[in-house]
C-alpha atoms as a PDB file:
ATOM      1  CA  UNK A   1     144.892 124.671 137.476  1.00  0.00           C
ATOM      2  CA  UNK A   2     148.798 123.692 138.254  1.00  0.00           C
ATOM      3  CA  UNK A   3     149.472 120.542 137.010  1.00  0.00           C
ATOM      4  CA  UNK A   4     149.629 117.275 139.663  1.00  0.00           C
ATOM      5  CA  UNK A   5     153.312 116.589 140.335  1.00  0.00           C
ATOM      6  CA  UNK A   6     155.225 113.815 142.432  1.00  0.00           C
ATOM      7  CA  UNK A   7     156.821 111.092 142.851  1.00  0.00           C
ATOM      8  CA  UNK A   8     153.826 108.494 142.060  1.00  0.00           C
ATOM      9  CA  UNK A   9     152.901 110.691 139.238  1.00  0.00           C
ATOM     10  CA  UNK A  10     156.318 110.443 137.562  1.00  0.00           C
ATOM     11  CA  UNK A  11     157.232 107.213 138.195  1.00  0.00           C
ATOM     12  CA  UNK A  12     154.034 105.961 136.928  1.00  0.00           C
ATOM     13  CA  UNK A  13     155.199 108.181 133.673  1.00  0.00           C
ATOM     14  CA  UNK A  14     158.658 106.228 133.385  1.00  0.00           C
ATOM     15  CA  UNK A  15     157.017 102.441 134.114  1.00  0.00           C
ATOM     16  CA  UNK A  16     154.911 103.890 130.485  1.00  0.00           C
ATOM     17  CA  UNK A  17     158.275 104.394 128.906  1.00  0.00           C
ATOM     18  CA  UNK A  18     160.192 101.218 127.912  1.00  0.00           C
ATOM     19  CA  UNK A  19     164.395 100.857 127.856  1.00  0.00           C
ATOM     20  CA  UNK A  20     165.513  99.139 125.491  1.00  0.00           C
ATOM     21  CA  UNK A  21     169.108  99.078 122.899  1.00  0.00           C
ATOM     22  CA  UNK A  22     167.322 102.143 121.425  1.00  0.00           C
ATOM     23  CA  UNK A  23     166.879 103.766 125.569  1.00  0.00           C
ATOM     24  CA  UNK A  24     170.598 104.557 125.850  1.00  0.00           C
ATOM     25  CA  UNK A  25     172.642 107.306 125.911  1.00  0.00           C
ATOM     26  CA  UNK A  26     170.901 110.647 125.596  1.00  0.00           C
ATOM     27  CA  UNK A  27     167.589 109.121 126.272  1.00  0.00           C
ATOM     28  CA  UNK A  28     168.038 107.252 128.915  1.00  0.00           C
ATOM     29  CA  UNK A  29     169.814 110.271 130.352  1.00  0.00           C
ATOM     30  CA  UNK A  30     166.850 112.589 129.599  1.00  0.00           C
ATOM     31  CA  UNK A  31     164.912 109.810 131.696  1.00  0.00           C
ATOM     32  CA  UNK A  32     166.607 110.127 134.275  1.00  0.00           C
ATOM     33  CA  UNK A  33     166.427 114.206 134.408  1.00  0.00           C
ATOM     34  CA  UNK A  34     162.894 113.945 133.803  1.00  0.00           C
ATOM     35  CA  UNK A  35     162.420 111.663 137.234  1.00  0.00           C
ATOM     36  CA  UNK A  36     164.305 114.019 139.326  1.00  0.00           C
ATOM     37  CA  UNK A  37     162.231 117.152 137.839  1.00  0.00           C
ATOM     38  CA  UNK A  38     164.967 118.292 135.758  1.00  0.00           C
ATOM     39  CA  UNK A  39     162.621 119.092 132.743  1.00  0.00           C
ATOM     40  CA  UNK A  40     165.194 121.456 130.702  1.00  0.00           C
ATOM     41  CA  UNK A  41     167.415 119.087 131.208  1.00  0.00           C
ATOM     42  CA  UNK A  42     165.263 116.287 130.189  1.00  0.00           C
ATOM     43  CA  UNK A  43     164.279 118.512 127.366  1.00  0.00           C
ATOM     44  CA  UNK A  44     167.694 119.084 126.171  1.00  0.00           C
ATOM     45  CA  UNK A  45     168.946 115.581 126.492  1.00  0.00           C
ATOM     46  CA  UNK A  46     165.709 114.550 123.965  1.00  0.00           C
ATOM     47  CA  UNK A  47     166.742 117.329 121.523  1.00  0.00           C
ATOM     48  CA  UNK A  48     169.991 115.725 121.228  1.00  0.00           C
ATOM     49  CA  UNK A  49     168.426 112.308 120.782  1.00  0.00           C
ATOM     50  CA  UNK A  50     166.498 113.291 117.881  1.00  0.00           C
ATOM     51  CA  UNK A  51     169.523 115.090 116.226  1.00  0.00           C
ATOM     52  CA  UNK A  52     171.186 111.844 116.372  1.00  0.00           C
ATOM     53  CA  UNK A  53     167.474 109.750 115.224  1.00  0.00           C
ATOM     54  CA  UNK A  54     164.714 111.833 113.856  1.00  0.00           C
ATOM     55  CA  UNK A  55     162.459 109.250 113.622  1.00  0.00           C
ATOM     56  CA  UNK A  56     163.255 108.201 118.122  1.00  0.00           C
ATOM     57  CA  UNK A  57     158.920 108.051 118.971  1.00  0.00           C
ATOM     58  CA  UNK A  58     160.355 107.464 122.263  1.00  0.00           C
ATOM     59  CA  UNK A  59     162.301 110.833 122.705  1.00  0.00           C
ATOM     60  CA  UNK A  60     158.854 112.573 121.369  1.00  0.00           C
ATOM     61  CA  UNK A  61     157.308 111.246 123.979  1.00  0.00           C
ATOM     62  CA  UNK A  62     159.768 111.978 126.945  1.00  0.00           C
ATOM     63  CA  UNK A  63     160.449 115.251 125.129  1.00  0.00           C
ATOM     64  CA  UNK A  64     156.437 116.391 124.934  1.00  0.00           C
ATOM     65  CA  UNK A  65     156.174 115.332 128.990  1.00  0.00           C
ATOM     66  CA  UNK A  66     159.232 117.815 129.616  1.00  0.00           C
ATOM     67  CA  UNK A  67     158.043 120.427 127.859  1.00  0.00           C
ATOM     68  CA  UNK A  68     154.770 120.094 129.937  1.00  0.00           C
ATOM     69  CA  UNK A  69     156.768 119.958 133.249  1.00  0.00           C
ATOM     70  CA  UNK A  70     157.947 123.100 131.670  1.00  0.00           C
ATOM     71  CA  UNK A  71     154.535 124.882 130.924  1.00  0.00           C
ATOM     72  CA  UNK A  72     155.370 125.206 127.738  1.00  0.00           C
ATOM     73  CA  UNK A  73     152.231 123.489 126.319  1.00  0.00           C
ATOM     74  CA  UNK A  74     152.446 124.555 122.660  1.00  0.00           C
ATOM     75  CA  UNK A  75     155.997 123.332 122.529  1.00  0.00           C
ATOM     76  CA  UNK A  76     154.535 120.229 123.512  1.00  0.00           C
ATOM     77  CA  UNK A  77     151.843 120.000 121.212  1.00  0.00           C
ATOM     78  CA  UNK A  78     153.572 120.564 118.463  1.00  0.00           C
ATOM     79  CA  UNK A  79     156.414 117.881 119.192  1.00  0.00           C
ATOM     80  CA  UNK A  80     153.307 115.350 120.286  1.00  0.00           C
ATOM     81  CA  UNK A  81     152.036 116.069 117.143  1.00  0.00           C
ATOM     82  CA  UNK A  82     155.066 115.217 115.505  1.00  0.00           C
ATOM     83  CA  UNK A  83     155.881 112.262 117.437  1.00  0.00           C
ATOM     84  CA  UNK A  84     152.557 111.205 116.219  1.00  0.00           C
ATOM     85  CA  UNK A  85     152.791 111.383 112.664  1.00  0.00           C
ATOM     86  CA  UNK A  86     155.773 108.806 113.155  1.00  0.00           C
ATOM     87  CA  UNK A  87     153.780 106.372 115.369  1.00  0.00           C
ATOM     88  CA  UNK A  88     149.938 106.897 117.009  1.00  0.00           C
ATOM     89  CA  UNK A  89     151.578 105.997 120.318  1.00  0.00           C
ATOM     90  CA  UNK A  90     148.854 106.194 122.690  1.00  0.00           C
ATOM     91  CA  UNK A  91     151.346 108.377 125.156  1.00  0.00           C
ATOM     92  CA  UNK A  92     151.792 110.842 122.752  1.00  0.00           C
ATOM     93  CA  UNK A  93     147.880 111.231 122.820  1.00  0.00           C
ATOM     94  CA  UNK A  94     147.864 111.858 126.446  1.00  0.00           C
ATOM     95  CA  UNK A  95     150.566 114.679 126.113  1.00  0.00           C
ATOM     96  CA  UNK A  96     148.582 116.271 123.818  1.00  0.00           C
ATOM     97  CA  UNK A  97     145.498 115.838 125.630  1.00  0.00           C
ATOM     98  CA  UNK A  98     147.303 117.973 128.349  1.00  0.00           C
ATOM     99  CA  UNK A  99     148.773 120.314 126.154  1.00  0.00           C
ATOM    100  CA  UNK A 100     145.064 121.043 125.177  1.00  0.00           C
ATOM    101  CA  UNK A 101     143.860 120.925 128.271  1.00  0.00           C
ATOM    102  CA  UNK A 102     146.613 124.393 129.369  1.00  0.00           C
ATOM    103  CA  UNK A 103     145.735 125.604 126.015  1.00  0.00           C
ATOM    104  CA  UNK A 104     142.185 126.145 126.625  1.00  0.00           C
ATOM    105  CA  UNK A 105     140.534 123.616 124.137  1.00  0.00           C
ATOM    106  CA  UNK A 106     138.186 121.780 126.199  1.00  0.00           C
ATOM    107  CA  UNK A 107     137.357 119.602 123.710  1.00  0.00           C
ATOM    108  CA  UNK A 108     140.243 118.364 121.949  1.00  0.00           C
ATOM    109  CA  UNK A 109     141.609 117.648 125.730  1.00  0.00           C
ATOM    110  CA  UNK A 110     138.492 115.539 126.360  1.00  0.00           C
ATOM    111  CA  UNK A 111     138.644 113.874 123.137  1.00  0.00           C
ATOM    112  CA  UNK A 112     142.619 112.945 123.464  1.00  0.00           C
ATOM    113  CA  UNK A 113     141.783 112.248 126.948  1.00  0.00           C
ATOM    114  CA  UNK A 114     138.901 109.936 126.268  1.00  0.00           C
ATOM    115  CA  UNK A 115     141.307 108.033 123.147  1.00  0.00           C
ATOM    116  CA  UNK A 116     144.156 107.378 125.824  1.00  0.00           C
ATOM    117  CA  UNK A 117     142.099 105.859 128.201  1.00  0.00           C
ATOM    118  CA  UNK A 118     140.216 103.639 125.809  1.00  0.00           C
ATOM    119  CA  UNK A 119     143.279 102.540 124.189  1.00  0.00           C
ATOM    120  CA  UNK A 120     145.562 101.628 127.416  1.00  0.00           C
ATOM    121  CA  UNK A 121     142.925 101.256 130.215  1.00  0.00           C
ATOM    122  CA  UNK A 122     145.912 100.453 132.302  1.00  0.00           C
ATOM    123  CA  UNK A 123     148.422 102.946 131.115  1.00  0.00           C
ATOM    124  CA  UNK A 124     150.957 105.010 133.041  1.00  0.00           C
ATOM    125  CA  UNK A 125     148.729 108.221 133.044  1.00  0.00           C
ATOM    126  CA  UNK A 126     145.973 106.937 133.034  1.00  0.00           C
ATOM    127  CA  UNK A 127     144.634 108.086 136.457  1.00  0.00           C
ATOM    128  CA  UNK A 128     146.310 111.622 135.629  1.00  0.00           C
ATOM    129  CA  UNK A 129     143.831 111.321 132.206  1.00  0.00           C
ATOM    130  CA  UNK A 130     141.122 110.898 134.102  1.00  0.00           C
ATOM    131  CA  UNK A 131     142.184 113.824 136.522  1.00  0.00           C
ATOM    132  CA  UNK A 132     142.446 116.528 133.926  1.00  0.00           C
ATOM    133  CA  UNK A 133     139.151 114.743 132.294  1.00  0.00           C
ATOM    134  CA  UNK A 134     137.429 115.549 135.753  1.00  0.00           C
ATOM    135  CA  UNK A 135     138.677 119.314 135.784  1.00  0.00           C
ATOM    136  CA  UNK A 136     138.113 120.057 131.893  1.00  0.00           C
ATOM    137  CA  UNK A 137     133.894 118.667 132.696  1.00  0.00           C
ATOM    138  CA  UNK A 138     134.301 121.228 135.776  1.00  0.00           C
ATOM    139  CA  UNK A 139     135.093 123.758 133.321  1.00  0.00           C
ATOM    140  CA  UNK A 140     132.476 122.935 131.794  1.00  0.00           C
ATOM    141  CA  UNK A 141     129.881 122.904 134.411  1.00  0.00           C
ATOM    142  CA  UNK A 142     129.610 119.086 133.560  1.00  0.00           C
ATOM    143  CA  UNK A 143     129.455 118.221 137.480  1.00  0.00           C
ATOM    144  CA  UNK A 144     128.033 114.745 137.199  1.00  0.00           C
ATOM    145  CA  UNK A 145     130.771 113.880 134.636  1.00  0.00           C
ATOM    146  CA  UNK A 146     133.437 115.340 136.662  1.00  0.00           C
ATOM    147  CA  UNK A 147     132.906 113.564 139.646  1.00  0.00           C
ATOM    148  CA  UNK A 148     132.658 110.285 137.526  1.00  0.00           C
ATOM    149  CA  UNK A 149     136.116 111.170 136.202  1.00  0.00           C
ATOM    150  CA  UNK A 150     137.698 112.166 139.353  1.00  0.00           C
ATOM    151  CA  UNK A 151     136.698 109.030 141.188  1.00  0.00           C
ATOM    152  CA  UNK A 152     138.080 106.871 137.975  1.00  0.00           C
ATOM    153  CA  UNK A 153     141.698 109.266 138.846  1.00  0.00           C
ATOM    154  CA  UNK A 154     141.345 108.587 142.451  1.00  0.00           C
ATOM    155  CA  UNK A 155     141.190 104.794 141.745  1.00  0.00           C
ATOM    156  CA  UNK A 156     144.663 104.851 140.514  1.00  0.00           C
ATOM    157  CA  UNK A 157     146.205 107.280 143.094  1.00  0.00           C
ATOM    158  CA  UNK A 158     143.896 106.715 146.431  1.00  0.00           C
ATOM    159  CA  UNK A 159     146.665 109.149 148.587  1.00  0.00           C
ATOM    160  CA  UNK A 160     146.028 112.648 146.502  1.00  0.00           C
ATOM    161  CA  UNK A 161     144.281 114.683 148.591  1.00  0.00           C
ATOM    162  CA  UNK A 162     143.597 117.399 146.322  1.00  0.00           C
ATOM    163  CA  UNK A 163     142.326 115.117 143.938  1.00  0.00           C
ATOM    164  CA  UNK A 164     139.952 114.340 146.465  1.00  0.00           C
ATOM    165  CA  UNK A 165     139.297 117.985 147.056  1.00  0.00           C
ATOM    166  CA  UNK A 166     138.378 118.636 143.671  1.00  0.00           C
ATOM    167  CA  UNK A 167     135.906 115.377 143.942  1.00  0.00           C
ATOM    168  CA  UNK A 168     134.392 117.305 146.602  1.00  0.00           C
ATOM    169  CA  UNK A 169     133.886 120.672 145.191  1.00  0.00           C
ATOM    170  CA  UNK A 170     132.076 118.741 141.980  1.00  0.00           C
ATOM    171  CA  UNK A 171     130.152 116.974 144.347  1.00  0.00           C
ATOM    172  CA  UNK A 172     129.458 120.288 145.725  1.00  0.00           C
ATOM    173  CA  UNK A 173     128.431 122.061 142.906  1.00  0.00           C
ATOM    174  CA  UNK A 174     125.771 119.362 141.851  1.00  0.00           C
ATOM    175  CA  UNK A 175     123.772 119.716 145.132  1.00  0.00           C
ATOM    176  CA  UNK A 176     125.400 116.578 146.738  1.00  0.00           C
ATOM    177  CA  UNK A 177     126.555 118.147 149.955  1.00  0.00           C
ATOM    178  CA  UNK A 178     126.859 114.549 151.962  1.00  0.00           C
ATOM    179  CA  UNK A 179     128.520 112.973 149.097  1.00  0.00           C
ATOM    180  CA  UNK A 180     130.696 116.064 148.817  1.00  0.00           C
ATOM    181  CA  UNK A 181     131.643 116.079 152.732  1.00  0.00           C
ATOM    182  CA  UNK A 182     132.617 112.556 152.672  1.00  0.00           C
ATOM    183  CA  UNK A 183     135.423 113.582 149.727  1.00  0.00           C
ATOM    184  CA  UNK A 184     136.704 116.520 151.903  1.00  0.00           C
ATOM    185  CA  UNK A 185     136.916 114.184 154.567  1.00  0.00           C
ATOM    186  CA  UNK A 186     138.912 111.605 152.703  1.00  0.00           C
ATOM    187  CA  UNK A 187     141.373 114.498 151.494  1.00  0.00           C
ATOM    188  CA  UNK A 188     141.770 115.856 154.885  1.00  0.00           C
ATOM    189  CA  UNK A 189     142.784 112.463 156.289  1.00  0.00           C
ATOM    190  CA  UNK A 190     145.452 112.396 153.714  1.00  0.00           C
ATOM    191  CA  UNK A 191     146.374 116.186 154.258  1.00  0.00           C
ATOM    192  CA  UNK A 192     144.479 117.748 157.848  1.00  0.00           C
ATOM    193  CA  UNK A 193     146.107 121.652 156.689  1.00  0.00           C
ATOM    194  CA  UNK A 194     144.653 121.749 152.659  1.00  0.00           C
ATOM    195  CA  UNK A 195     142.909 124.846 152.834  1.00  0.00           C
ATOM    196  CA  UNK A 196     140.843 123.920 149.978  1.00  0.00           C
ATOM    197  CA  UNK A 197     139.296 120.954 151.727  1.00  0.00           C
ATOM    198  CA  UNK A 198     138.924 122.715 155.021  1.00  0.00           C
ATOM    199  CA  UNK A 199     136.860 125.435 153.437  1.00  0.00           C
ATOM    200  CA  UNK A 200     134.972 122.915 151.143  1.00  0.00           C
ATOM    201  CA  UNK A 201     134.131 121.298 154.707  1.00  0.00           C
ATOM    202  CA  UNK A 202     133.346 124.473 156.480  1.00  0.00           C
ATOM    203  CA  UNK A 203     130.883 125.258 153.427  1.00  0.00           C
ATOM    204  CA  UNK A 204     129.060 121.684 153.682  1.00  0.00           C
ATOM    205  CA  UNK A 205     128.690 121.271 157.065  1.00  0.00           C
ATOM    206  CA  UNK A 206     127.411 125.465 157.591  1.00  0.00           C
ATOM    207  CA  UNK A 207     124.519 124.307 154.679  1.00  0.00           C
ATOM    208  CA  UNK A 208     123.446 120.954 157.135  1.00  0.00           C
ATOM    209  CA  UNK A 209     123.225 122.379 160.188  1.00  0.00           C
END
Protein backbone atom coordinates (compact mmCIF):
# COMPACT_ATOMS: atom_id res chain seq x y z
CA UNK A 1 0.00 0.00 0.00
CA UNK A 2 1.79 3.49 -1.21
CA UNK A 3 2.04 5.65 1.47
CA UNK A 4 -0.68 8.85 1.79
CA UNK A 5 1.13 11.95 0.54
CA UNK A 6 0.12 15.78 0.31
CA UNK A 7 0.02 18.81 1.28
CA UNK A 8 -2.31 18.34 4.55
CA UNK A 9 -0.34 15.31 5.30
CA UNK A 10 2.99 17.17 5.42
CA UNK A 11 2.13 20.16 6.81
CA UNK A 12 0.41 18.49 9.58
CA UNK A 13 4.08 16.67 9.90
CA UNK A 14 5.96 20.17 10.20
CA UNK A 15 3.14 21.90 12.77
CA UNK A 16 4.61 18.33 14.96
CA UNK A 17 8.08 19.67 14.54
CA UNK A 18 9.00 22.75 16.64
CA UNK A 19 11.74 25.74 15.48
CA UNK A 20 13.50 26.85 17.82
CA UNK A 21 17.62 28.39 18.36
CA UNK A 22 18.40 24.65 17.94
CA UNK A 23 15.88 24.64 14.25
CA UNK A 24 18.45 26.64 12.27
CA UNK A 25 20.68 26.14 9.71
CA UNK A 26 20.81 22.63 8.32
CA UNK A 27 17.64 21.71 10.00
CA UNK A 28 15.57 24.15 9.31
CA UNK A 29 16.80 23.75 5.75
CA UNK A 30 16.06 19.98 5.74
CA UNK A 31 12.46 21.29 6.83
CA UNK A 32 11.99 23.04 4.32
CA UNK A 33 13.11 20.21 1.60
CA UNK A 34 11.05 17.86 3.38
CA UNK A 35 7.71 20.24 2.75
CA UNK A 36 8.35 20.57 -0.85
CA UNK A 37 8.97 16.60 -1.21
CA UNK A 38 12.56 16.93 -1.50
CA UNK A 39 13.25 13.85 0.79
CA UNK A 40 17.11 13.26 -0.28
CA UNK A 41 17.49 16.49 0.18
CA UNK A 42 15.81 16.63 3.45
CA UNK A 43 17.75 13.54 4.21
CA UNK A 44 21.02 15.00 3.46
CA UNK A 45 20.51 18.30 5.13
CA UNK A 46 19.68 16.03 8.61
CA UNK A 47 22.90 14.02 8.06
CA UNK A 48 24.76 17.14 8.20
CA UNK A 49 22.89 18.28 11.29
CA UNK A 50 23.84 15.38 13.24
CA UNK A 51 27.56 15.60 12.13
CA UNK A 52 27.52 18.94 13.61
CA UNK A 53 25.10 17.54 17.02
CA UNK A 54 24.84 13.86 17.51
CA UNK A 55 22.63 14.06 20.14
CA UNK A 56 19.84 16.78 17.55
CA UNK A 57 16.31 14.32 18.56
CA UNK A 58 14.89 16.75 16.25
CA UNK A 59 17.01 15.90 13.07
CA UNK A 60 16.15 12.01 13.99
CA UNK A 61 12.94 12.76 13.65
CA UNK A 62 12.86 14.87 10.34
CA UNK A 63 15.59 12.49 9.16
CA UNK A 64 13.40 9.02 9.91
CA UNK A 65 10.18 10.91 7.99
CA UNK A 66 12.63 11.45 4.88
CA UNK A 67 13.85 8.31 4.74
CA UNK A 68 10.16 7.08 4.69
CA UNK A 69 9.26 9.58 1.88
CA UNK A 70 12.12 7.71 0.46
CA UNK A 71 10.91 4.01 0.95
CA UNK A 72 13.69 3.28 2.59
CA UNK A 73 11.96 1.91 5.74
CA UNK A 74 14.89 0.12 7.42
CA UNK A 75 16.96 3.23 7.10
CA UNK A 76 14.31 4.70 8.98
CA UNK A 77 13.96 2.33 11.59
CA UNK A 78 17.13 2.17 12.47
CA UNK A 79 17.68 6.09 12.78
CA UNK A 80 14.04 6.13 14.78
CA UNK A 81 15.51 3.76 16.85
CA UNK A 82 18.36 5.79 17.47
CA UNK A 83 16.66 8.96 17.85
CA UNK A 84 14.89 7.09 20.50
CA UNK A 85 17.46 5.95 22.68
CA UNK A 86 18.30 9.81 23.03
CA UNK A 87 14.70 10.89 23.83
CA UNK A 88 11.19 8.55 23.70
CA UNK A 89 9.81 11.34 21.52
CA UNK A 90 6.46 10.21 20.73
CA UNK A 91 7.21 11.18 16.79
CA UNK A 92 9.91 9.01 16.62
CA UNK A 93 7.36 6.20 17.66
CA UNK A 94 5.15 6.97 14.82
CA UNK A 95 8.11 6.72 12.26
CA UNK A 96 8.82 3.58 13.42
CA UNK A 97 5.40 2.45 13.55
CA UNK A 98 5.50 3.09 9.70
CA UNK A 99 8.71 1.74 9.13
CA UNK A 100 7.10 -1.51 10.57
CA UNK A 101 4.20 -1.20 8.99
CA UNK A 102 6.45 -1.37 5.02
CA UNK A 103 8.49 -3.88 6.77
CA UNK A 104 5.87 -6.38 7.22
CA UNK A 105 5.59 -6.58 11.12
CA UNK A 106 2.04 -6.19 11.75
CA UNK A 107 2.43 -6.09 15.13
CA UNK A 108 5.13 -3.94 16.14
CA UNK A 109 3.31 -1.30 13.62
CA UNK A 110 0.10 -1.71 15.65
CA UNK A 111 1.80 -1.55 18.86
CA UNK A 112 3.96 1.80 17.89
CA UNK A 113 0.85 2.88 16.30
CA UNK A 114 -1.39 2.32 19.27
CA UNK A 115 1.68 4.16 21.79
CA UNK A 116 1.61 7.36 19.46
CA UNK A 117 -1.85 7.83 19.57
CA UNK A 118 -2.25 7.30 23.28
CA UNK A 119 0.53 9.52 24.04
CA UNK A 120 -0.38 12.71 21.70
CA UNK A 121 -4.14 12.16 20.98
CA UNK A 122 -3.77 15.35 19.09
CA UNK A 123 -0.48 14.92 17.38
CA UNK A 124 0.61 15.83 13.86
CA UNK A 125 0.16 12.19 12.50
CA UNK A 126 -2.11 11.25 14.30
CA UNK A 127 -4.90 10.73 11.71
CA UNK A 128 -2.07 9.16 9.36
CA UNK A 129 -1.57 6.60 12.69
CA UNK A 130 -4.78 5.73 12.63
CA UNK A 131 -4.72 5.25 8.72
CA UNK A 132 -1.94 2.73 8.58
CA UNK A 133 -3.66 1.23 11.98
CA UNK A 134 -6.85 0.71 9.72
CA UNK A 135 -4.80 -1.01 6.79
CA UNK A 136 -2.36 -3.18 9.10
CA UNK A 137 -6.18 -4.74 10.92
CA UNK A 138 -7.12 -5.19 7.03
CA UNK A 139 -4.13 -7.19 6.73
CA UNK A 140 -5.14 -8.86 9.19
CA UNK A 141 -8.63 -9.68 8.34
CA UNK A 142 -9.50 -7.55 11.53
CA UNK A 143 -12.49 -5.76 9.52
CA UNK A 144 -14.39 -4.44 12.49
CA UNK A 145 -11.13 -2.90 13.84
CA UNK A 146 -10.21 -1.47 10.61
CA UNK A 147 -13.12 0.37 9.97
CA UNK A 148 -12.95 1.73 13.63
CA UNK A 149 -9.46 2.96 12.75
CA UNK A 150 -10.16 4.37 9.45
CA UNK A 151 -13.08 6.45 10.63
CA UNK A 152 -10.72 7.75 13.73
CA UNK A 153 -8.08 8.79 10.33
CA UNK A 154 -10.94 10.22 8.49
CA UNK A 155 -11.81 12.45 11.51
CA UNK A 156 -8.64 14.28 11.11
CA UNK A 157 -8.52 14.51 7.26
CA UNK A 158 -12.47 14.48 6.19
CA UNK A 159 -11.25 15.37 2.19
CA UNK A 160 -9.15 11.89 1.50
CA UNK A 161 -11.05 10.06 -0.65
CA UNK A 162 -9.12 7.01 -0.69
CA UNK A 163 -9.13 6.93 2.85
CA UNK A 164 -12.66 6.74 2.48
CA UNK A 165 -12.31 4.04 -0.09
CA UNK A 166 -10.46 1.87 2.06
CA UNK A 167 -13.37 2.54 4.87
CA UNK A 168 -15.53 1.13 2.33
CA UNK A 169 -13.83 -1.95 1.23
CA UNK A 170 -13.55 -2.90 5.27
CA UNK A 171 -16.99 -2.18 5.51
CA UNK A 172 -17.29 -4.42 2.64
CA UNK A 173 -15.53 -7.24 3.71
CA UNK A 174 -17.50 -7.50 7.10
CA UNK A 175 -20.91 -7.97 5.36
CA UNK A 176 -21.90 -4.24 5.79
CA UNK A 177 -22.75 -3.47 2.21
CA UNK A 178 -25.05 -0.17 3.14
CA UNK A 179 -22.55 1.03 5.53
CA UNK A 180 -19.89 0.28 2.93
CA UNK A 181 -21.85 2.19 -0.02
CA UNK A 182 -22.30 5.19 2.01
CA UNK A 183 -18.12 5.36 2.34
CA UNK A 184 -17.75 4.94 -1.49
CA UNK A 185 -20.14 7.54 -1.80
CA UNK A 186 -18.40 9.98 0.46
CA UNK A 187 -15.00 9.24 -1.48
CA UNK A 188 -16.54 9.70 -4.78
CA UNK A 189 -17.90 13.13 -3.83
CA UNK A 190 -14.41 14.07 -2.97
CA UNK A 191 -12.92 12.29 -6.15
CA UNK A 192 -16.07 11.18 -8.93
CA UNK A 193 -12.93 9.22 -11.29
CA UNK A 194 -11.20 6.86 -8.16
CA UNK A 195 -11.48 3.68 -9.72
CA UNK A 196 -11.27 2.00 -6.49
CA UNK A 197 -14.44 3.58 -5.18
CA UNK A 198 -16.31 3.23 -8.42
CA UNK A 199 -15.76 -0.49 -8.45
CA UNK A 200 -16.32 -0.78 -4.60
CA UNK A 201 -19.78 0.94 -5.64
CA UNK A 202 -20.45 -1.13 -8.65
CA UNK A 203 -19.83 -4.30 -6.28
CA UNK A 204 -22.39 -2.99 -3.47
CA UNK A 205 -25.02 -1.83 -5.34
CA UNK A 206 -24.86 -5.33 -8.02
CA UNK A 207 -25.25 -7.41 -4.32
CA UNK A 208 -28.70 -5.03 -3.39
CA UNK A 209 -30.41 -5.13 -6.29
Amino acid sequence: MPRPRGALALALALLALPLGAQGLGALAEAQKRYAEGRYEEARQACLEELRRDPAQVEAYVLLAWSLIGLERYADAENYALKGYELRRDPRLTESLGEAAFHLGRNEAALRNFQNYVMAVPEGGRVGLAYYYMGETYLRLARFAHADIALTAALQYSPGNARWWTRLGWAREKAGDSAQAAQAYARALAIDPRLEDALAGQARVQARSR
